[in-house]
Structures are given as C-alpha cells and as structure tokens.
Protein backbone atom coordinates (compact mmCIF):
# COMPACT_ATOMS: atom_id res chain seq x y z
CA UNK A 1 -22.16 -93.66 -24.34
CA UNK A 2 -23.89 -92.94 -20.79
CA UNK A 3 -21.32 -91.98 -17.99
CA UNK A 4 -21.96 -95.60 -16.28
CA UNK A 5 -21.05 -97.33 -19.36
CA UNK A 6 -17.58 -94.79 -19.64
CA UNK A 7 -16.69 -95.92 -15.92
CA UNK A 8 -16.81 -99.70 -16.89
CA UNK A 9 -14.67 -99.35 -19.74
CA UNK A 10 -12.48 -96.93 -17.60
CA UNK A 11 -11.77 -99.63 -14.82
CA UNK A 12 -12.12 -102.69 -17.01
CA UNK A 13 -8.87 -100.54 -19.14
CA UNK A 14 -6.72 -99.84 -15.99
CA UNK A 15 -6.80 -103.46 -14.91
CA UNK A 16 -5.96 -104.57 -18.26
CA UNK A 17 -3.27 -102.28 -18.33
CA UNK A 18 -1.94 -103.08 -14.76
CA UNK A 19 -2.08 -106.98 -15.64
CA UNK A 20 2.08 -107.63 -14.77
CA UNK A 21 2.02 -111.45 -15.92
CA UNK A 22 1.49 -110.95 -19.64
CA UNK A 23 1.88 -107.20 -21.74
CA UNK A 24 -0.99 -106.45 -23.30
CA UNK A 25 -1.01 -103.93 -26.14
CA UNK A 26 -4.64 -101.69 -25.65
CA UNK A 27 -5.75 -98.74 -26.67
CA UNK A 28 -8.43 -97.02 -24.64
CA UNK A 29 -10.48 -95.82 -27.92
CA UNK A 30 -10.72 -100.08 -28.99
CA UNK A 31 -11.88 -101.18 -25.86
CA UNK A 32 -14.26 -98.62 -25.94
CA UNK A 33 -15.62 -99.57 -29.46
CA UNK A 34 -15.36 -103.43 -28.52
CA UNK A 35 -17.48 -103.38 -25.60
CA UNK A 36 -20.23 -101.02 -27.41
CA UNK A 37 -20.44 -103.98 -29.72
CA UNK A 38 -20.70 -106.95 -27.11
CA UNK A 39 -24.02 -104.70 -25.88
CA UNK A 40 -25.51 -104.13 -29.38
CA UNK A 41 -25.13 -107.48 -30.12
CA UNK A 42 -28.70 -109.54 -29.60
C-alpha cells in the first residue's frame, strides 16, 4: 500500500472511531483490507 493510500485509511479510521452517536466496532487491519478491495474492484 503507497503511504497516500495508508493516510486515507488512517483518517477515514479515527473519524470512524470518534463517531459519538452510534459505537462502531473497527479494527484498523479490516478497514485497511476493505478499502484495498473497493480500489481493485473494476
């Protein structure tokens, strides 16, 4: 994964995470692998 791609998935975690109106149960690693395959997906 290039370093651009890392950052997304780095602030698109912590404002998942910081989202106070519902819990949501993430895990760094499956966001990571989720997003990877939204951009191999053609």
């Amino acid at each position: 994964m290039t370093r651009k791609s890392e950052h997304l998935v780095d602030l698109i975690f912590k404002k998942l995470k910081t989202y106070n109106q519902k819990k949501i149960f993430l895990e760094k690693e499956n966001l990571n692998i989720f997003i990877l395959s939204l951009f191999k997906e053609k």
